[in-house]
C-alpha atoms as a PDB file:
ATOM      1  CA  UNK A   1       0.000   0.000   0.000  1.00  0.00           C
ATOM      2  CA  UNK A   2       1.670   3.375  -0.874  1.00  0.00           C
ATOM      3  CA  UNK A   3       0.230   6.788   1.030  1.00  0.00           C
ATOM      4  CA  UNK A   4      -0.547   8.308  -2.114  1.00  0.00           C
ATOM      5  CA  UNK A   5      -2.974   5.496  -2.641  1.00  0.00           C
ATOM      6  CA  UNK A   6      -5.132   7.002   0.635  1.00  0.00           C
ATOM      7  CA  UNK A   7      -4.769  10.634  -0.354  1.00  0.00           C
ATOM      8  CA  UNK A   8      -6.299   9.332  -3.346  1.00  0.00           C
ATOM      9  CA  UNK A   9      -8.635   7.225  -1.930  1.00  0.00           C
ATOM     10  CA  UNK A  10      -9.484  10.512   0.654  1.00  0.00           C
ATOM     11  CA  UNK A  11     -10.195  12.361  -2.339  1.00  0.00           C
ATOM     12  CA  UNK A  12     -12.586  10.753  -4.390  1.00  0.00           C
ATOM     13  CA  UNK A  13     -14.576   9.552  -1.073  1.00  0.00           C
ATOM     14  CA  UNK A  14     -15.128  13.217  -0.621  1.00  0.00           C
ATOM     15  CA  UNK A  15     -16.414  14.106  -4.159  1.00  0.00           C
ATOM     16  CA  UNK A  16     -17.537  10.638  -5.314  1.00  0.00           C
ATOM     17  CA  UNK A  17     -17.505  11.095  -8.911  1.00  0.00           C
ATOM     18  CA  UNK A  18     -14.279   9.425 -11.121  1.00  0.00           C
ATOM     19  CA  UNK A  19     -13.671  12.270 -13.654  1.00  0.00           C
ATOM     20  CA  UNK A  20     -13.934  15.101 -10.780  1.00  0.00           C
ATOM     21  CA  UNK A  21     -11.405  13.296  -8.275  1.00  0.00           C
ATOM     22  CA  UNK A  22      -8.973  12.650 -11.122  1.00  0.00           C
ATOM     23  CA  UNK A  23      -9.005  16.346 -12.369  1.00  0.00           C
ATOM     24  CA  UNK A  24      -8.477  17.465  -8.832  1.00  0.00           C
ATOM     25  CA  UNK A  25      -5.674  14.996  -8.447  1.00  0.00           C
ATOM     26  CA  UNK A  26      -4.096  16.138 -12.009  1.00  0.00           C
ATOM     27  CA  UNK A  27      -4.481  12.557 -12.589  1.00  0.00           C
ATOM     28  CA  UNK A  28      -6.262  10.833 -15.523  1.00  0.00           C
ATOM     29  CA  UNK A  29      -9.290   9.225 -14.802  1.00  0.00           C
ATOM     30  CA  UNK A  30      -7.973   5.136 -15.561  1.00  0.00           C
ATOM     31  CA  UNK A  31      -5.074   6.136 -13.258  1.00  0.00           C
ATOM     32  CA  UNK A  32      -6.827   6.751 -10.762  1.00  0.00           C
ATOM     33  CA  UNK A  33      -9.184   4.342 -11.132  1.00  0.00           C
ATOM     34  CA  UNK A  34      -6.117   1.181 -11.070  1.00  0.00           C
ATOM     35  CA  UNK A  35      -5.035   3.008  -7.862  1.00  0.00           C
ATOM     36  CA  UNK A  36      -8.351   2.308  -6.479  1.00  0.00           C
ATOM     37  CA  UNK A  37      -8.852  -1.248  -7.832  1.00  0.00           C
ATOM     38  CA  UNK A  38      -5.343  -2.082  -6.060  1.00  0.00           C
ATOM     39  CA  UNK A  39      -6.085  -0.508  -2.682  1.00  0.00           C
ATOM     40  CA  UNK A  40      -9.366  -2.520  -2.599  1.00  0.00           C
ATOM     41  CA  UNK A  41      -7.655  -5.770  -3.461  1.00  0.00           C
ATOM     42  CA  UNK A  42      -5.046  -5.485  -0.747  1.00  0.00           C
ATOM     43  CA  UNK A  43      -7.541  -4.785   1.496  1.00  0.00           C
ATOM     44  CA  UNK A  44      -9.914  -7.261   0.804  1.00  0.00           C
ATOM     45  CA  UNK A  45     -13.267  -5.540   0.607  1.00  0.00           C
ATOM     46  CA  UNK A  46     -14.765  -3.134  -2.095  1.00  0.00           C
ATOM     47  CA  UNK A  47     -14.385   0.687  -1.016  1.00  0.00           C
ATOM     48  CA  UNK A  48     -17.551   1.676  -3.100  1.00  0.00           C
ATOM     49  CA  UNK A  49     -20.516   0.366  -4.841  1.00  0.00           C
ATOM     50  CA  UNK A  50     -20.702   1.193  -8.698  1.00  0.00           C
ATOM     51  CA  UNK A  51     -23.536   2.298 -10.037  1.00  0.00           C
ATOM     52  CA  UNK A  52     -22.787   2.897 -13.763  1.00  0.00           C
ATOM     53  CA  UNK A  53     -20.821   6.538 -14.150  1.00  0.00           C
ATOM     54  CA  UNK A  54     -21.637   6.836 -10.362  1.00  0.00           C
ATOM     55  CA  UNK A  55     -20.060   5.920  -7.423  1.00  0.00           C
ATOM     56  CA  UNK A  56     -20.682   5.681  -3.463  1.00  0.00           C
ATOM     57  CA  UNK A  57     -19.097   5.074  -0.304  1.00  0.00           C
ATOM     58  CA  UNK A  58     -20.096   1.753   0.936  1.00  0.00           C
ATOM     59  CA  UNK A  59     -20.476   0.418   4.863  1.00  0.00           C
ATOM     60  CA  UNK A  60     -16.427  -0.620   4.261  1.00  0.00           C
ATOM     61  CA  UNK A  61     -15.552   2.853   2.466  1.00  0.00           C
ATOM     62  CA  UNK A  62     -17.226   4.518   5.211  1.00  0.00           C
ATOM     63  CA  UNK A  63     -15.310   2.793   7.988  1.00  0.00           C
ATOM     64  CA  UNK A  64     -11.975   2.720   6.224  1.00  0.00           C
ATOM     65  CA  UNK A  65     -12.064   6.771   5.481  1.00  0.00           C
ATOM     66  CA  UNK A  66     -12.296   7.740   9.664  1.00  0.00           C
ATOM     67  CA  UNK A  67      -9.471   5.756  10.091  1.00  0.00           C
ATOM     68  CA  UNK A  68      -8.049   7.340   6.931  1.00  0.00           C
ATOM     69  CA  UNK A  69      -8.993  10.936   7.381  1.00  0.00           C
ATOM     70  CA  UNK A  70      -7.135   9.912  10.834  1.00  0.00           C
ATOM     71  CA  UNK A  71      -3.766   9.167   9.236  1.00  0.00           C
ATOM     72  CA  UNK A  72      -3.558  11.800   6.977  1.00  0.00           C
ATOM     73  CA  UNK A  73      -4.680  14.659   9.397  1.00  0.00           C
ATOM     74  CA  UNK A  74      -1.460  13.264  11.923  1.00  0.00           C
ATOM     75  CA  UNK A  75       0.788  13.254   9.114  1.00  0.00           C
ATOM     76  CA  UNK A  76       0.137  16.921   7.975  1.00  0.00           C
ATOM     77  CA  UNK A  77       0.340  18.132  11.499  1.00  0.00           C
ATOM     78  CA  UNK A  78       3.412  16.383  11.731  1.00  0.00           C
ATOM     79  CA  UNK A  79       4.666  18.065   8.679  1.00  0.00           C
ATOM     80  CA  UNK A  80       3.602  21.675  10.143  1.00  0.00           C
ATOM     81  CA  UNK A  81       4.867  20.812  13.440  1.00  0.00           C
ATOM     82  CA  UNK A  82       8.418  20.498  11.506  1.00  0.00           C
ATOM     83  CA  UNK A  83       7.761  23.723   9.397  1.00  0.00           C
ATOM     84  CA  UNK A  84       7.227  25.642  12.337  1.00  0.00           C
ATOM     85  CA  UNK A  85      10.058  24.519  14.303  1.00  0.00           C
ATOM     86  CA  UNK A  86      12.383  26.023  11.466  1.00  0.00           C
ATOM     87  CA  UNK A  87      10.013  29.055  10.608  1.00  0.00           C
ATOM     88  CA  UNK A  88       8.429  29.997  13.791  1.00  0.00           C
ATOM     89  CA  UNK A  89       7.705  33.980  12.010  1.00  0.00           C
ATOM     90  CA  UNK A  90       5.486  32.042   9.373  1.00  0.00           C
ATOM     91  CA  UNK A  91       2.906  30.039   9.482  1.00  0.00           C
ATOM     92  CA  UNK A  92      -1.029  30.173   8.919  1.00  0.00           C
ATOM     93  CA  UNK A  93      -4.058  30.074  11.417  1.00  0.00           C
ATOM     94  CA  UNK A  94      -7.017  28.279  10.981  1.00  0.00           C
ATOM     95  CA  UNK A  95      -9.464  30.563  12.583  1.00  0.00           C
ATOM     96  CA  UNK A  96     -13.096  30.420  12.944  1.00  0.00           C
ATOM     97  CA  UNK A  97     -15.736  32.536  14.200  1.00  0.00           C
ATOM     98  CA  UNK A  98     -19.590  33.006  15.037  1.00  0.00           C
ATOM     99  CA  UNK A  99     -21.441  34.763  12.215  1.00  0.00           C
ATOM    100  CA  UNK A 100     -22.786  37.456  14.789  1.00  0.00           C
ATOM    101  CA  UNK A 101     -18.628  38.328  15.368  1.00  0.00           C
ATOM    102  CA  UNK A 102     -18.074  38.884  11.516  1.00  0.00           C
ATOM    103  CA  UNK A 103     -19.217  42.894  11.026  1.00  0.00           C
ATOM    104  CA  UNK A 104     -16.882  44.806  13.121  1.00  0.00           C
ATOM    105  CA  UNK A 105     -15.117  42.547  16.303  1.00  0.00           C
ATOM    106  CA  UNK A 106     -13.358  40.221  13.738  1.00  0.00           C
ATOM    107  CA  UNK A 107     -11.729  42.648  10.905  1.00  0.00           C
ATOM    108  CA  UNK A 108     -10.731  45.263  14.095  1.00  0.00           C
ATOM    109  CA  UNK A 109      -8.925  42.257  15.810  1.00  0.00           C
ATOM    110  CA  UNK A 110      -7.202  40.680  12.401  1.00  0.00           C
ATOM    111  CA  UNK A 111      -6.170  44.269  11.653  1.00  0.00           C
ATOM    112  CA  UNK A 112      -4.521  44.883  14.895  1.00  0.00           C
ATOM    113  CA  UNK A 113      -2.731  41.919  15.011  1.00  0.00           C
ATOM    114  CA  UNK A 114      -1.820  41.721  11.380  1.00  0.00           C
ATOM    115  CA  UNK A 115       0.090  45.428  11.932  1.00  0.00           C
ATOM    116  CA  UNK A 116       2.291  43.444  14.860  1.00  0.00           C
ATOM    117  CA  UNK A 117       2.845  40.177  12.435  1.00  0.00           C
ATOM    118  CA  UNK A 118       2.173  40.905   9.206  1.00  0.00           C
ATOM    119  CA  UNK A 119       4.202  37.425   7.969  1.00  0.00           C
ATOM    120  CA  UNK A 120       1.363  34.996   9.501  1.00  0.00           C
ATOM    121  CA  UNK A 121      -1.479  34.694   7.409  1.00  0.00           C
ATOM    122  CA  UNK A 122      -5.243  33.242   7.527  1.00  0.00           C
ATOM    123  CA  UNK A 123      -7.706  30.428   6.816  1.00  0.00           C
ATOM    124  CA  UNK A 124     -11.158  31.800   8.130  1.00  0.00           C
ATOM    125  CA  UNK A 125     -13.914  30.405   8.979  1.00  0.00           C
ATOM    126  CA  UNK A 126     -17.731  31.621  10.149  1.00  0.00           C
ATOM    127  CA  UNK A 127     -20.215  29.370  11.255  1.00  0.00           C
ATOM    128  CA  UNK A 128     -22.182  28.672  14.071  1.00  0.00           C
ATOM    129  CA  UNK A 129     -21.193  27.421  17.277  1.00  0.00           C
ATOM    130  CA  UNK A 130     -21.837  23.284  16.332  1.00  0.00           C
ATOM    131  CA  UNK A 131     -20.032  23.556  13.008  1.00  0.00           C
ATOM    132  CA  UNK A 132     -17.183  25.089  14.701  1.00  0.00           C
ATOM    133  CA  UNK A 133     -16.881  22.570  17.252  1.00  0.00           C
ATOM    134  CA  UNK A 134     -16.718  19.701  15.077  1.00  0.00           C
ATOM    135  CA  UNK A 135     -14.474  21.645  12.890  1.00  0.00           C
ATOM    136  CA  UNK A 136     -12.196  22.107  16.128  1.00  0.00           C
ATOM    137  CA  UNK A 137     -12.500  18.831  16.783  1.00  0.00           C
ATOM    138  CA  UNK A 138     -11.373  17.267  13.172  1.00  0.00           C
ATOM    139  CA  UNK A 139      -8.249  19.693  13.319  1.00  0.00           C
ATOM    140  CA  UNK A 140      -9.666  21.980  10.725  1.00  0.00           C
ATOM    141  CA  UNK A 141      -9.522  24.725  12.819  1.00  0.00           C
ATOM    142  CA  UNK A 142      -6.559  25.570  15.319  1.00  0.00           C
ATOM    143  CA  UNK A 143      -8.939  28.483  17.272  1.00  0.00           C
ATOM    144  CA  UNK A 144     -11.981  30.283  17.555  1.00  0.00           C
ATOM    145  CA  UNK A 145     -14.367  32.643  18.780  1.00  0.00           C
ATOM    146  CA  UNK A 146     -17.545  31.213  20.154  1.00  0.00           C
ATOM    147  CA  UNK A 147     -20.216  31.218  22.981  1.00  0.00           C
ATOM    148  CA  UNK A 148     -19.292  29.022  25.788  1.00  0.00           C
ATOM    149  CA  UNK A 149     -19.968  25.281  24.929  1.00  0.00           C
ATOM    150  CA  UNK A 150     -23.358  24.599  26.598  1.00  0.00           C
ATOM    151  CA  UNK A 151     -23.307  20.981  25.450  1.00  0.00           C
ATOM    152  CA  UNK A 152     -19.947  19.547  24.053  1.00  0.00           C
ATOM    153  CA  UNK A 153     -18.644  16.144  23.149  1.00  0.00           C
ATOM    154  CA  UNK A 154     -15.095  17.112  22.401  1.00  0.00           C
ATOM    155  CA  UNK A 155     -12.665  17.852  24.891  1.00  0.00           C
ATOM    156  CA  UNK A 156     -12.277  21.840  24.299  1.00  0.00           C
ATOM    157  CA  UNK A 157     -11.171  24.487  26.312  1.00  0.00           C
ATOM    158  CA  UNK A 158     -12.814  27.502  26.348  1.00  0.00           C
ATOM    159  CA  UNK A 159     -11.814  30.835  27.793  1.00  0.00           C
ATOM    160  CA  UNK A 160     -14.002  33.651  28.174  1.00  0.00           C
ATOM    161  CA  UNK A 161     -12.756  37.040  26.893  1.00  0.00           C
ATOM    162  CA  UNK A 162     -16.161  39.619  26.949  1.00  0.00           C
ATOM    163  CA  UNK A 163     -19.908  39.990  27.231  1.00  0.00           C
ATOM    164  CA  UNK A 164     -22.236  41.173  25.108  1.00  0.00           C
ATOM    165  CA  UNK A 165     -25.965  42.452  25.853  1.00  0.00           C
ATOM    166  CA  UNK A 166     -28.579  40.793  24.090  1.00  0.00           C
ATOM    167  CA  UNK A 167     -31.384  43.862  23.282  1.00  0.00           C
ATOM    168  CA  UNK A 168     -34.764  43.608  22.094  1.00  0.00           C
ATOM    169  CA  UNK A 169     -35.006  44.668  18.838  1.00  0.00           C
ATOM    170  CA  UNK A 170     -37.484  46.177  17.184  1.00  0.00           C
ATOM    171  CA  UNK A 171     -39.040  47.675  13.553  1.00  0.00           C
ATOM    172  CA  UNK A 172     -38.856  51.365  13.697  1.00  0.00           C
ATOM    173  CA  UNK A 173     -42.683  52.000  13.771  1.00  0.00           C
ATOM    174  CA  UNK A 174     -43.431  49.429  16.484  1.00  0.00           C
ATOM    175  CA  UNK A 175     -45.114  50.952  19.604  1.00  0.00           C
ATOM    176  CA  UNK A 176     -42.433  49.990  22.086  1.00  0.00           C
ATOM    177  CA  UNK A 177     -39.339  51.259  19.625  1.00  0.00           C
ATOM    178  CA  UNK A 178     -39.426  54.197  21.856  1.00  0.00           C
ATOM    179  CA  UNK A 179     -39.231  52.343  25.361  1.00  0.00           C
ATOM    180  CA  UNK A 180     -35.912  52.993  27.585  1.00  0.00           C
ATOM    181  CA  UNK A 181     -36.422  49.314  28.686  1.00  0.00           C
ATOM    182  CA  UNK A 182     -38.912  46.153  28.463  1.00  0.00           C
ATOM    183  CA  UNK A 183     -39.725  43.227  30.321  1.00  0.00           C
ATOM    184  CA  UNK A 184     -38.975  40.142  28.669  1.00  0.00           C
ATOM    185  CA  UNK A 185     -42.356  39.301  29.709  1.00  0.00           C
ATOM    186  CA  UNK A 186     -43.907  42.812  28.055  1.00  0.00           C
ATOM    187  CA  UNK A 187     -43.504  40.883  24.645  1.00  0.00           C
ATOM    188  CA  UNK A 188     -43.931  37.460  25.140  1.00  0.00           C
ATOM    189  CA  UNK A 189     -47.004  37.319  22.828  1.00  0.00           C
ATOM    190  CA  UNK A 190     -45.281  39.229  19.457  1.00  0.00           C
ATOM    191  CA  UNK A 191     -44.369  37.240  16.864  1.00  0.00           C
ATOM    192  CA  UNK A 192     -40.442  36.408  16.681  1.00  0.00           C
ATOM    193  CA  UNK A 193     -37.521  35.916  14.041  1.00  0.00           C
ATOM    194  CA  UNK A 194     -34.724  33.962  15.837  1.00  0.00           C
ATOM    195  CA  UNK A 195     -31.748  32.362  14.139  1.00  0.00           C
ATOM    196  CA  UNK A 196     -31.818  28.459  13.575  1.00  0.00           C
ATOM    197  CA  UNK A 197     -31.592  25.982  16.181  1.00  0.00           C
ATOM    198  CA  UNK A 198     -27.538  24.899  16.360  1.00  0.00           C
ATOM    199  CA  UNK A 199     -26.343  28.790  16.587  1.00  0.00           C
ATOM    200  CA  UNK A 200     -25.112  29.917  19.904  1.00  0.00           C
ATOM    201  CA  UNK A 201     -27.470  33.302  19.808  1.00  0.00           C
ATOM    202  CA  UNK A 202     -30.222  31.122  19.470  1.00  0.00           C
ATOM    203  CA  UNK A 203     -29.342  28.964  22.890  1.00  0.00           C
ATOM    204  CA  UNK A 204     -29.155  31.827  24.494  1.00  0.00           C
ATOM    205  CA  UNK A 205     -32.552  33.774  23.536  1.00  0.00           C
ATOM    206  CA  UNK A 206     -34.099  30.054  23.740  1.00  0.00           C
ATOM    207  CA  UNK A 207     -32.397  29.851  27.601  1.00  0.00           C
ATOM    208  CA  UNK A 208     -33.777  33.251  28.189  1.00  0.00           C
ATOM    209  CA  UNK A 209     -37.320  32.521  27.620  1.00  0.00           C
ATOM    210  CA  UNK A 210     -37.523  29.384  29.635  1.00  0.00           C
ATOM    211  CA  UNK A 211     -36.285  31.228  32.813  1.00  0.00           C
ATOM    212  CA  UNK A 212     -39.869  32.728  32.312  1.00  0.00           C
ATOM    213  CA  UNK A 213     -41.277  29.837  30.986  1.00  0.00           C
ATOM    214  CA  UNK A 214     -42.350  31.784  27.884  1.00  0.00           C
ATOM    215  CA  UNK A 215     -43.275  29.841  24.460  1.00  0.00           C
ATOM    216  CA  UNK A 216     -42.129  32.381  22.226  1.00  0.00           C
ATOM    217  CA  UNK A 217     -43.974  32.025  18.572  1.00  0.00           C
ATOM    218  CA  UNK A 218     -41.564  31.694  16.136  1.00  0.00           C
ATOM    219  CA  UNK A 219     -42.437  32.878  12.573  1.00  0.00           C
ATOM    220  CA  UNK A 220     -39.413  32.922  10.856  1.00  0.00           C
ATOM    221  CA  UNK A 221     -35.767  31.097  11.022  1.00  0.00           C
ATOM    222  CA  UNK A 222     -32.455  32.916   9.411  1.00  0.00           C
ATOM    223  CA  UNK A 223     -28.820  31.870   9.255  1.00  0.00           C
ATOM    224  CA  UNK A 224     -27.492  35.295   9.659  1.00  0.00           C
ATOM    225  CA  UNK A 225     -28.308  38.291  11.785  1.00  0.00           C
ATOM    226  CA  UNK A 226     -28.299  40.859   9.055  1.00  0.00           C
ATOM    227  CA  UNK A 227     -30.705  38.713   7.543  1.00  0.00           C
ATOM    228  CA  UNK A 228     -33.087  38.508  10.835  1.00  0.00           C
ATOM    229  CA  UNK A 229     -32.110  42.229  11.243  1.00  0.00           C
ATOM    230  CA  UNK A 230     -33.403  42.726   7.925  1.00  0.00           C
ATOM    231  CA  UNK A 231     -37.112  40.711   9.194  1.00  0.00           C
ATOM    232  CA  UNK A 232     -37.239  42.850  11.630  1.00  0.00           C
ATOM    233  CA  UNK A 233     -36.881  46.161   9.915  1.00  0.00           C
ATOM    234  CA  UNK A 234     -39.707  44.889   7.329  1.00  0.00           C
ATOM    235  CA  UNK A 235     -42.151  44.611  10.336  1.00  0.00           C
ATOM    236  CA  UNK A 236     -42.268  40.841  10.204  1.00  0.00           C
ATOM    237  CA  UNK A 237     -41.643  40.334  14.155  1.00  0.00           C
ATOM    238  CA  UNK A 238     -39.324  41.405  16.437  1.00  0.00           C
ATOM    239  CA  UNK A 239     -36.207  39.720  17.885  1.00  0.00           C
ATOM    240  CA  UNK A 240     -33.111  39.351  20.284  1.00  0.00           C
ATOM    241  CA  UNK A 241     -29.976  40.547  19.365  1.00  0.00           C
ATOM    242  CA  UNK A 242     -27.012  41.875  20.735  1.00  0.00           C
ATOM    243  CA  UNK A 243     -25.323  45.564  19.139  1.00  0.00           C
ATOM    244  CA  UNK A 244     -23.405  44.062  16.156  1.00  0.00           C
ATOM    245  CA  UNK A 245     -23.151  46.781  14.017  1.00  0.00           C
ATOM    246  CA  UNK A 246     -26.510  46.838  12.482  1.00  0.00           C
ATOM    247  CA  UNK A 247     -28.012  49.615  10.860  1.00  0.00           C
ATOM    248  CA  UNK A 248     -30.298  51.072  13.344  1.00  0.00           C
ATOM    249  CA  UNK A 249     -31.884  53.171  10.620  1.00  0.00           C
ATOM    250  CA  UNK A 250     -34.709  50.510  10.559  1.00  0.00           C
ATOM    251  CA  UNK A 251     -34.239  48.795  13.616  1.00  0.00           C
ATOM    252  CA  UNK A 252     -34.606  49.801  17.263  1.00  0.00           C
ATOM    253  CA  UNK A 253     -32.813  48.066  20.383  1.00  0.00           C
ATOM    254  CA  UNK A 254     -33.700  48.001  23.628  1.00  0.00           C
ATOM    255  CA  UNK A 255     -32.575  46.957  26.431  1.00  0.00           C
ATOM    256  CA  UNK A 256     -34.293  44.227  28.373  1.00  0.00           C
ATOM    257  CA  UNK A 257     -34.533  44.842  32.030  1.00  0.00           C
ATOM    258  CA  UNK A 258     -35.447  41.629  32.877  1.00  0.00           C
ATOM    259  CA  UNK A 259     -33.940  38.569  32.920  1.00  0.00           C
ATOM    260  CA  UNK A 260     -29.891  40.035  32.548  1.00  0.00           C
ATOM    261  CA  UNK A 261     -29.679  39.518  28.873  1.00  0.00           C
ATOM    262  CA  UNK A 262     -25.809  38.714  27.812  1.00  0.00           C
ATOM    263  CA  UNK A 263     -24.269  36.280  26.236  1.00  0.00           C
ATOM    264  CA  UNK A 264     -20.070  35.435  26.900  1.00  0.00           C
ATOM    265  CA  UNK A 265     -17.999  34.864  24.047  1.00  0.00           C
ATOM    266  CA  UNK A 266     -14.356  33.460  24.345  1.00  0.00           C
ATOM    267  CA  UNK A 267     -11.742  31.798  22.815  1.00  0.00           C
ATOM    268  CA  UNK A 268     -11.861  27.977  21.983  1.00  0.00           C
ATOM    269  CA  UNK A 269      -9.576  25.090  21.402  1.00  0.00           C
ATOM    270  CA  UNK A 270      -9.006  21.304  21.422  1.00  0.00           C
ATOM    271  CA  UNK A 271      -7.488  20.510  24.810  1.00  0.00           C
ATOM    272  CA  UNK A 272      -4.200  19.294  24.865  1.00  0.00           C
ATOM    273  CA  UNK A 273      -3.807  18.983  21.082  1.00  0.00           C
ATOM    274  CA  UNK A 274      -0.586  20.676  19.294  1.00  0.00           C
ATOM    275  CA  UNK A 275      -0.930  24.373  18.181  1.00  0.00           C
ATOM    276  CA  UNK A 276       1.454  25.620  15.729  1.00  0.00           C
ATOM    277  CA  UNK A 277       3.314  28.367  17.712  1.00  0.00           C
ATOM    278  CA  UNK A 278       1.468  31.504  14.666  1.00  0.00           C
ATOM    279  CA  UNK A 279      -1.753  29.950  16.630  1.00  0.00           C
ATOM    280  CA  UNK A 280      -0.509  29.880  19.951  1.00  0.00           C
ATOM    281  CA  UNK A 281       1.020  33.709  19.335  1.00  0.00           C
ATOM    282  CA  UNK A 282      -2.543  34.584  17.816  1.00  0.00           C
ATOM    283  CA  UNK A 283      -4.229  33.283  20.840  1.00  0.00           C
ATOM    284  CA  UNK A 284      -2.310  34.851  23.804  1.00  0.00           C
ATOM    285  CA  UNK A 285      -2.731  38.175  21.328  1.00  0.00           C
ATOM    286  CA  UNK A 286      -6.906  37.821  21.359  1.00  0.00           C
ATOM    287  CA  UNK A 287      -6.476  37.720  24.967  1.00  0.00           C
ATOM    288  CA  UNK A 288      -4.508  41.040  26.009  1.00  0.00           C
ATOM    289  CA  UNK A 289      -6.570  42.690  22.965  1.00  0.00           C
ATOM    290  CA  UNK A 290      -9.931  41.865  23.983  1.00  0.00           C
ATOM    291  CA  UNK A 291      -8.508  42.495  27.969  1.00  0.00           C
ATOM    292  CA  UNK A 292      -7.495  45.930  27.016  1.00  0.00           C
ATOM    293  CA  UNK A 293     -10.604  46.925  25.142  1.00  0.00           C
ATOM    294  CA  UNK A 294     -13.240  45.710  28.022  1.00  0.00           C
ATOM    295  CA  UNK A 295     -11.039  47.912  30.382  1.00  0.00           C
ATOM    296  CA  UNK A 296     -10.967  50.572  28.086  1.00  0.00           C
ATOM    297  CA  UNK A 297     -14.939  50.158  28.223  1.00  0.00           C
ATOM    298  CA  UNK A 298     -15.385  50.381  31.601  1.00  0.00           C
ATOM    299  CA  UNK A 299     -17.334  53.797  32.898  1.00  0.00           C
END
């Protein structure tokens, strides 16, 4: 068995289709398709069932590519973990982040620390807070910026850094768009646009309500807060979100008086797993940053 025999195999499991896999491999399709054929017979078992042009993983394929996906992911950290012994001013993060984080905490931050160390680069990522985990988890992601883990199956450890306040938010016209402050319990019957279940906002607005044991009714579902921003300013319900550089042109916040409405975010990782020292620097530098701008916040 040679290793470029699994990086091929790795490949076409992920796209499952000949022609594609080869052209991403710079291979031609038969070549790739003996490489295949041999790998299976050494192993015993077929990898995939054939269809005709098509082709999927099987039960075996399936089993074989964790152990796979495995291998490969400890040799290329093995590989970086030599790279960055001998260039330890180079390197590149894997860094992901909450969608909520993406208008104005994430470019500040990248911009301050890319004057200090302008040689390390980055692989971003947004998502929401389950996507990132398992990202984490898998090693495609060295860091990131996230609510704190109610519920995780991965070992991670997670620091917290800042709060945020969580406002009610409102269409301009709307009767209480005025109001210094509400009562979670002053709106309990309007119709709501939350994000989808799996984002960390949502946990927390969803947490929120059931300290009141309020049923909120739930008309529409987004992926991104500009987009439930956006419901909100077109009078289709109202919602909870915290001050992320929205345009308040067409949207009002305000603040809930009751229950404290924040959410925490901090700084994640995969406990006890090697970080490439660019990571480790970028880390340590989200923490005296986001340090000295809560202080610099305080009245």
């Amino acid at each position: 068995m040679e290793w470029q025999q699994l990086e091929y195999f790795q490949t076409l499991a992920q796209m499952q289709h000949v022609t594609r896999a080869a052209e991403h491999l710079c291979l031609s399709q038969p070549a790739l398709s003996r490489s295949i054929a041999r790998l299976e017979e050494e192993l015993g078992v077929p990898l995939f069932d054939r269809q005709g042009r098509t082709i999927v993983l099987n039960r075996y394929g399936r089993l074989f590519l964790k152990r796979v996906n495995r291998m490969l992911m400890e040799f290329h950290m093995g590989k970086q973990e030599l790279h960055d012994l001998v260039h330890p001013e180079y390197g590149e993060i894997a860094f992901g982040f909450l969608h909520t984080l993406g208008t104005g905490v994430i470019p500040d931050l990248l911009s301050a620390f890319r004057r200090q160390f302008p040689t390390i680069g980055f692989q971003l990522t947004q998502n929401h807070s389950y996507s990132l985990l398992e990202q984490l988890n898998a090693g495609e992601l060295d860091i990131c910026l996230m609510a704190q883990p109610t519920e995780s199956k991965y070992p991670v450890q997670w620091i917290p850094l800042w709060s945020e306040e969580i406002f009610a938010t409102f269409p301009r016209e709307h009767p209480l768009a005025n109001a210094e402050s509400i009562g979670l319990d002053e709106i309990a019957d309007e119709p709501f646009i939350f994000l989808k279940k799996g984002y960390a906002l949502r946990s927390t607005t969803d947490q929120l309500f059931g300290q009141y044991g309020i049923s909120p009714r739930i008309t529409f579902e987004g992926e991104e807060v500009a987009t439930v921003a956006g419901f909100v300013a077109a009078g289709l319900g109202v919602s909870l979100l915290p001050d992320v550089g929205l345009d308040k042109s067409k949207i009002a916040p305000v603040r809930i008086k009751a229950p404290k409405c924040e959410r925490v975010i901090g700084i994640a990782a995969i406990e006890g797993r090697y970080m490439p020292p660019a990571a480790v620097r970028f880390k340590e530098f989200v923490r005296g940053y986001c340090d000295r701008i809560t202080k610099s916040n305080l009245p």
